[in-house]
Protein backbone atom coordinates (compact mmCIF):
# COMPACT_ATOMS: atom_id res chain seq x y z
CA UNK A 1 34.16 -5.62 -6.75
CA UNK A 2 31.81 -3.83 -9.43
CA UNK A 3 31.45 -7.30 -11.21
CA UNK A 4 30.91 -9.53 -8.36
CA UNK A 5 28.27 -6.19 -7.40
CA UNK A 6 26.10 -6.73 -10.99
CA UNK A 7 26.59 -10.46 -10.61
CA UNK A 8 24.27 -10.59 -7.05
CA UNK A 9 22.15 -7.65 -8.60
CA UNK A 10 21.18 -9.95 -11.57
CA UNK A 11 20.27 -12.76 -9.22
CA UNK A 12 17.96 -10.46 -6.86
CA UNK A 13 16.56 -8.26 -9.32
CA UNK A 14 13.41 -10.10 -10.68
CA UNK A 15 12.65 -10.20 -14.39
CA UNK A 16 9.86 -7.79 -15.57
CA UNK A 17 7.51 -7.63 -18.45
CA UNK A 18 8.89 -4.06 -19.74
CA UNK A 19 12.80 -5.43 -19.62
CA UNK A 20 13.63 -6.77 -22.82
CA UNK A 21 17.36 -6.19 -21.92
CA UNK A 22 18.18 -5.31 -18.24
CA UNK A 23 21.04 -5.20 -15.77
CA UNK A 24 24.19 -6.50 -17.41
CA UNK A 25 25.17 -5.10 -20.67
CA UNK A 26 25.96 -1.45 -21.55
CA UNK A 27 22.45 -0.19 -21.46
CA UNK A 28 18.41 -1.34 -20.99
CA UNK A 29 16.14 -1.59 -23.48
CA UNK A 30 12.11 -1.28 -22.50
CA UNK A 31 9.33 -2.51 -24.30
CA UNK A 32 6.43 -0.08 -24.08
CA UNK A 33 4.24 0.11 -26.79
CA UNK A 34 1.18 0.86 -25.05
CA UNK A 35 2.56 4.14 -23.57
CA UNK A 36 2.16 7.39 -25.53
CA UNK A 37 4.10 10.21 -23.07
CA UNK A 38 6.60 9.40 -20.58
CA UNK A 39 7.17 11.45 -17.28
CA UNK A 40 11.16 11.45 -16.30
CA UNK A 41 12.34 12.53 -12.81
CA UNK A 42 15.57 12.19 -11.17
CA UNK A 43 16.35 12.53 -7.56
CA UNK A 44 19.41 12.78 -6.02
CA UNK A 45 20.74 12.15 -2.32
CA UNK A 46 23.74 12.54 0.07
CA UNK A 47 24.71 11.43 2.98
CA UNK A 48 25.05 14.24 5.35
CA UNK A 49 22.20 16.31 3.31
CA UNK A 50 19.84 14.08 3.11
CA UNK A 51 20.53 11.35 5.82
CA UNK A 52 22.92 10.38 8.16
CA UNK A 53 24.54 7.03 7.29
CA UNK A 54 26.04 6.55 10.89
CA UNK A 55 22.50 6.08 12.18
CA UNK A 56 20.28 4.74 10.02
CA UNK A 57 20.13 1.19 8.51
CA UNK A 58 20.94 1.69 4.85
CA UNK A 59 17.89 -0.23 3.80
CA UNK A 60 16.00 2.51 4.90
CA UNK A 61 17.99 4.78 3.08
CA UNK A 62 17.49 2.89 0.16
CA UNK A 63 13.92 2.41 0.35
CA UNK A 64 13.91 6.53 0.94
CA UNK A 65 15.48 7.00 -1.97
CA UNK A 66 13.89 4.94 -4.53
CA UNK A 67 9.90 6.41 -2.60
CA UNK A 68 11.30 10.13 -3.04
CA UNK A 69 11.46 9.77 -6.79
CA UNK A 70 7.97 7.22 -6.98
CA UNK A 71 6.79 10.75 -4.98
CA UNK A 72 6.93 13.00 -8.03
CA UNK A 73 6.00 10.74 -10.54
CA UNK A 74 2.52 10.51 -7.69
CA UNK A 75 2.81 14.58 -8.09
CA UNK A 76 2.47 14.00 -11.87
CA UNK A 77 -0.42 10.99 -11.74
CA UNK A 78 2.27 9.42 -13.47
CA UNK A 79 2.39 5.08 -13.55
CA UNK A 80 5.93 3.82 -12.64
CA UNK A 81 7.38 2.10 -15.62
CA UNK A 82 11.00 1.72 -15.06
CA UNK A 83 14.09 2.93 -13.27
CA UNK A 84 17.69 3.01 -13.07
CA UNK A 85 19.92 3.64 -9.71
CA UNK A 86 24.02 4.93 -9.76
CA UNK A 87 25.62 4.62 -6.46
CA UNK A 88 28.60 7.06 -5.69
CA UNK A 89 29.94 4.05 -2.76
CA UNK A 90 32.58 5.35 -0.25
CA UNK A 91 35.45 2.47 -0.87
CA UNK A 92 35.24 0.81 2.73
CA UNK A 93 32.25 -1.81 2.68
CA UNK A 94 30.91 -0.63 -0.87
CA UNK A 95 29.48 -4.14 -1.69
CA UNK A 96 28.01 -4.82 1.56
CA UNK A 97 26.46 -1.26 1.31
CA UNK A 98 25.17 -1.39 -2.15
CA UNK A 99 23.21 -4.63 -1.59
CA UNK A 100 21.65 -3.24 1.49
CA UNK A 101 20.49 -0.27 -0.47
CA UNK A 102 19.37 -2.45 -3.20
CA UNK A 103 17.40 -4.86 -0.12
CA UNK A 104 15.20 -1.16 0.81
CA UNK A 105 14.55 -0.70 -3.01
CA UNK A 106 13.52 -3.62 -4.42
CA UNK A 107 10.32 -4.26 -2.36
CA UNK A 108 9.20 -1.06 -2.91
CA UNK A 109 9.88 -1.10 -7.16
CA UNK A 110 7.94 -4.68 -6.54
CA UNK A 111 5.21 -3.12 -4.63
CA UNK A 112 4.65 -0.30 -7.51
CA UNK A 113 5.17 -2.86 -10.78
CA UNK A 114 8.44 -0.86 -10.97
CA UNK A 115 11.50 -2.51 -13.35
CA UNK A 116 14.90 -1.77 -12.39
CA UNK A 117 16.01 -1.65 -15.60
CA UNK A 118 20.00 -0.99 -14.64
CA UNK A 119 21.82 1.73 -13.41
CA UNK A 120 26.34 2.43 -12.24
CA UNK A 121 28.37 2.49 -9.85
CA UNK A 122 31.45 4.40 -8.82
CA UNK A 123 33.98 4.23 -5.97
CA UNK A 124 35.41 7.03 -3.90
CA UNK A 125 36.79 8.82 -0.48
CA UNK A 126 33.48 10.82 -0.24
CA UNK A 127 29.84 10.67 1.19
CA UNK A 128 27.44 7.98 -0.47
CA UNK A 129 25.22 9.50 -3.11
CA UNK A 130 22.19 7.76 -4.84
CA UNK A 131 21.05 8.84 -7.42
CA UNK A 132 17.69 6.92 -8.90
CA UNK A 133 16.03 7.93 -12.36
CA UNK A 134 12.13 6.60 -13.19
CA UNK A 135 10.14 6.68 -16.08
CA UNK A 136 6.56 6.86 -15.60
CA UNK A 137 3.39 6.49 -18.25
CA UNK A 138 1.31 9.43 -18.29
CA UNK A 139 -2.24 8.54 -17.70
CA UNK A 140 -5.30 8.89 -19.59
CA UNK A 141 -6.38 11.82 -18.19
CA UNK A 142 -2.89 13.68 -18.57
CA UNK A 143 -0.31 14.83 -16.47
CA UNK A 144 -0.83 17.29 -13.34
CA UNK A 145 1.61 19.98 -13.35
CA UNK A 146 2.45 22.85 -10.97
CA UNK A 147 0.79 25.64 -13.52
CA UNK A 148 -2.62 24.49 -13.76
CA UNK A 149 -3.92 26.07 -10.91
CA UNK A 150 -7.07 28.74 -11.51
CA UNK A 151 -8.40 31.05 -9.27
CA UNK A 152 -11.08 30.32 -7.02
CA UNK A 153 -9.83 26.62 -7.09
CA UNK A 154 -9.69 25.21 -3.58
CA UNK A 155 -6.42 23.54 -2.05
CA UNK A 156 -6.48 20.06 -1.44
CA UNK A 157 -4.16 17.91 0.94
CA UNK A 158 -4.03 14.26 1.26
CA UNK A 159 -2.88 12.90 4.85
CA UNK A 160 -1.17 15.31 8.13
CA UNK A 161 1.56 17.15 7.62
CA UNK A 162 4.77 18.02 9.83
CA UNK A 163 7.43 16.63 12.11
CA UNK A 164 8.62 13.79 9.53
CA UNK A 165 11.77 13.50 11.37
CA UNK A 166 10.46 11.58 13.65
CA UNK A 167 10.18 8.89 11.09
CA UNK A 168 7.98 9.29 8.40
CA UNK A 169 10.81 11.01 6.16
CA UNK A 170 12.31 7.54 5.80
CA UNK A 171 9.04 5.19 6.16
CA UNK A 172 6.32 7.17 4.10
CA UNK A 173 4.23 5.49 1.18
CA UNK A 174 4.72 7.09 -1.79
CA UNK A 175 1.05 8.18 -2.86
CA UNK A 176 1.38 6.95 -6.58
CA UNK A 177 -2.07 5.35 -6.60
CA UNK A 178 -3.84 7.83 -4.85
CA UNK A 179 -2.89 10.56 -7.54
CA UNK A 180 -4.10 8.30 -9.93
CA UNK A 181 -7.21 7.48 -8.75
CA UNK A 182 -7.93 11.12 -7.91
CA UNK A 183 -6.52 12.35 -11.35
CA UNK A 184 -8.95 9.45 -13.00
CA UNK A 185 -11.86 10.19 -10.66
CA UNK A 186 -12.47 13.94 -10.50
CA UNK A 187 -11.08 17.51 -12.34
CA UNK A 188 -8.15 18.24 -10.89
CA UNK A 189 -6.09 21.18 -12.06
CA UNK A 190 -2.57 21.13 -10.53
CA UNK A 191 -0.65 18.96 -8.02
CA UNK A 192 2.69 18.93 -6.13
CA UNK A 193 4.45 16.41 -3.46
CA UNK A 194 4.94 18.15 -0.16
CA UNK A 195 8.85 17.41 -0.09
CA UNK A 196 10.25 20.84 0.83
CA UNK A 197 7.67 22.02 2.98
CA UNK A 198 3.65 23.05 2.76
CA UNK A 199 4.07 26.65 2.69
CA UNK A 200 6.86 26.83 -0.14
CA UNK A 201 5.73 23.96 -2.21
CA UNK A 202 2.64 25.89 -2.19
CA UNK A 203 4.24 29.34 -3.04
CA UNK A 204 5.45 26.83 -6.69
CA UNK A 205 2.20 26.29 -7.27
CA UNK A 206 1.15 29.90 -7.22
CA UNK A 207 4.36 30.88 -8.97
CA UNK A 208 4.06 28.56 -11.82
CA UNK A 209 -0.02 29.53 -11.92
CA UNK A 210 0.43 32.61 -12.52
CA UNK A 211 -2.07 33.26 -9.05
CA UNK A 212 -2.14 33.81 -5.67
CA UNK A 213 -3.59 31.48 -2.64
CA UNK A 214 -5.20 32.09 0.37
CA UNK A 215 -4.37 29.20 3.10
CA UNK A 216 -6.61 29.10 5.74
CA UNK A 217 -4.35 27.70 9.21
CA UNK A 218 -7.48 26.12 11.02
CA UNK A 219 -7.74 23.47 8.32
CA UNK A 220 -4.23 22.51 8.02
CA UNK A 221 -4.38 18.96 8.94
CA UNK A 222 -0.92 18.56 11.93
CA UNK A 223 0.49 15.13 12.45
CA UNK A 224 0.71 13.88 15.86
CA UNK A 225 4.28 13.49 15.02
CA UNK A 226 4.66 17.49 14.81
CA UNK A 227 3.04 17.36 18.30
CA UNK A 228 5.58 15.34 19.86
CA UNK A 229 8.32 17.14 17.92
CA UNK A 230 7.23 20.60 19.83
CA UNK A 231 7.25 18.31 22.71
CA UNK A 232 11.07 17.70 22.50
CA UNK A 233 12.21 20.49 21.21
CA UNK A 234 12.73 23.64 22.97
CA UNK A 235 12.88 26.01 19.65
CA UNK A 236 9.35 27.79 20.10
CA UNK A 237 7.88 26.22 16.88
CA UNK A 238 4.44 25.14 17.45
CA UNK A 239 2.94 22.06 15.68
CA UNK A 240 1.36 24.00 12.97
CA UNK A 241 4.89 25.51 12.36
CA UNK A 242 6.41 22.10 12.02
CA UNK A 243 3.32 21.56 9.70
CA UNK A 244 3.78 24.16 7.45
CA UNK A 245 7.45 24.34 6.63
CA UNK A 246 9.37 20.76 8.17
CA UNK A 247 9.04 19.30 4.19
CA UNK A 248 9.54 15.74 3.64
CA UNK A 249 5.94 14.61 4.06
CA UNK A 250 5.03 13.45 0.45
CA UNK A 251 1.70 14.58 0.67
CA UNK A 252 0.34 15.47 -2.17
CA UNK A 253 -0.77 19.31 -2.53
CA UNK A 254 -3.72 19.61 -5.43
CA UNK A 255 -5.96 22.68 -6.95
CA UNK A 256 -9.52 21.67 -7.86
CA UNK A 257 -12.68 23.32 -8.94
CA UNK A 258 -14.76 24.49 -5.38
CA UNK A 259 -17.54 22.30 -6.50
CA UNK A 260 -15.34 19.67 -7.49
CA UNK A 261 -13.36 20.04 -4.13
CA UNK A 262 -16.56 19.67 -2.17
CA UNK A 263 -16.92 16.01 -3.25
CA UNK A 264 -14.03 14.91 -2.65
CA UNK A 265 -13.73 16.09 1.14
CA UNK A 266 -17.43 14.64 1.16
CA UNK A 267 -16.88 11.59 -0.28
CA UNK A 268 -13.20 10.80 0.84
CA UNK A 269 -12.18 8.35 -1.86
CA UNK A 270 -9.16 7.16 -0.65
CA UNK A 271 -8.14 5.89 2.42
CA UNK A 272 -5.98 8.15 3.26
CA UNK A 273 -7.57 11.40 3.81
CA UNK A 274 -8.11 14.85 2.06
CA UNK A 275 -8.85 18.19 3.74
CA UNK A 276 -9.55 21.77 2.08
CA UNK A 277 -7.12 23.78 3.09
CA UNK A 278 -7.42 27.43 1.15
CA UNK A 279 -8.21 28.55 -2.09
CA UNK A 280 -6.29 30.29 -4.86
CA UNK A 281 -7.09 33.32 -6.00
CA UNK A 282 -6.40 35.94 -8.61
CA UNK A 283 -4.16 38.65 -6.66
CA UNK A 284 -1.06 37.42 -6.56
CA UNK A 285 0.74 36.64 -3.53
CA UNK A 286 0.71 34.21 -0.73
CA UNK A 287 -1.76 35.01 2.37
CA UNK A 288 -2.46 33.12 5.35
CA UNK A 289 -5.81 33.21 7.50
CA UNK A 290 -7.27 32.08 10.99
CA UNK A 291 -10.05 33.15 13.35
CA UNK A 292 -7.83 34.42 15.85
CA UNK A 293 -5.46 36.78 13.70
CA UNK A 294 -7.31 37.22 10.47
CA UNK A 295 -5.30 37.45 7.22
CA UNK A 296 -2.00 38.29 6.96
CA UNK A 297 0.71 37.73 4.77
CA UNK A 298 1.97 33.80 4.66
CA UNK A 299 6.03 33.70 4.41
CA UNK A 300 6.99 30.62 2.88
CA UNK A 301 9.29 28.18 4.90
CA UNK A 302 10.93 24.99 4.00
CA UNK A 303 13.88 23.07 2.39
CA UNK A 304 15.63 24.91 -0.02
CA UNK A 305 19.56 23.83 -1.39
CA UNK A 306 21.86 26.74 -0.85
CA UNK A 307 24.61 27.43 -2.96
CA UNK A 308 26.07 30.23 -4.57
């Protein structure tokens, strides 16, 4: 089964510039003399946790998987380089499964110059797990990281934000080149994907900082998708709720000089777009402001894995 698995993942996997040595023998060798730093992320999900198998097409699932990974190098302004995927398969329809999940990756490493350099598999009575490992290149301009954020910097979002259930957890672009082209464009001191949730992947920001952040709830930018999500549910969370803490959006989260800030809402680079959404400041703490309430203290909400 495993053999007759690498031998149909050799034929669909295409040959890449960077593989000297891929899939096939004990390990991958790169070549990548023009890169100075590498970025290294790992992401790992289950079904049950992180989808449900019964009712989604496993080349969705794939695709998901391989785009939730591309999503923090994007957090970094990191360049995909290369990759490798293990597969925990349950033992009923493991081959079948595996190519399927290979069938949502592979346009998606193609579509981001991605090689899939390798990667294991392993049988058993349990869930399916992926597991996917990338390397990126760190750009000229460096890497963003959580801690760079200063006070007075203003927060920056790319896109809407909220009820990603609907859809967009599964179908979302990874925003790889817009990082890039913001990190190569303009000063921008810290950055995060919105995977857990807006509020708490903003309370890592400040927490890493060493700063607090004001986030002003008229300029959060809501997804029609959270609007139709109140719609169905009958849990009293309004679309802004479902915009702050629902997670899964990759959208990246960014700290920028105010001046700096100010051009890019004015000039909207990309073609997705970017709001101002609060500013950071040096009082620690997380605060949340409107013009019907005022400030008040901002509780972060989102995805968290509990264990003990």
């Amino acid at each position: 089964m495993e053999a007759e698995l690498i031998a149909q993942l050799r034929r669909r996997i295409p040959a890449h510039p960077l593989l000297r040595l891929g899939p096939g023998d004990d390990a991958a060798v790169l070549r990548m003399a023009d890169v100075d730093e590498c970025v290294v992320t790992v992401d790992l999900l289950t079904d049950g946790v992180d989808f449900r198998l019964s009712k989604v097409d496993p080349r969705r699932v794939g695709r998901k998987s391989l785009a939730a990974n591309l999503s923090d190098l994007a957090a970094m302004a990191a360049r995909p380089l290369a990759g490798v995927v293990a597969l925990a398969l349950p033992r009923r329809h493991g081959l079948r499964l595996a190519l399927e999940l290979y069938e949502g990756m592979l346009p998606l490493a193609e579509r981001f110059s991605l090689a899939i350099a390798g990667g294991d598999t392993n049988s058993w009575d349990g869930p399916l797990v992926v597991s996917i490992t990338l390397l990126g290149a760190v750009t000229e301009r460096g890497p963003l990281r959580r801690g760079g954020a200063r006070p007075g910097d203003h927060i920056l979002v790319t896109g809407s934000l909220g009820g990603s259930i609907l859809g967009h957890h599964f179908d979302f672009m990874p925003r790889v080149d817009e990082a890039i082209a913001l990190n190569d464009r303009y000063e921008i001191h810290a950055g995060i994907d919105i995977s857990d949730g807006l509020s708490i992947d903003l309370a890592h920001l400040v927490e890493e900082s060493g700063c607090g952040a004001v986030l002003d709830l008229d300029a959060v930018p809501v997804a029609e998708a959270a609007r139709r999500l109140t719609g169905q549910l009958a849990d009293g969370r309004t679309p802004l709720d479902h915009a702050l803490s629902d997670g899964e959006d990759f959208e990246l989260l960014l700290a920028a000089p105010p001046d700096v800030a100010e051009r890019i809402v004015a000039e909207q680079p990309l073609a997705v777009p970017i709001s101002r959404i609060g500013h950071f400041t040096a009082e620690p703490g997380l605060w949340q402001t409107d013009k019907a309430a005022g400030r008040q203290k901002l509780i972060p909400r989102g995805w968290q894995h509990e264990f003990d």
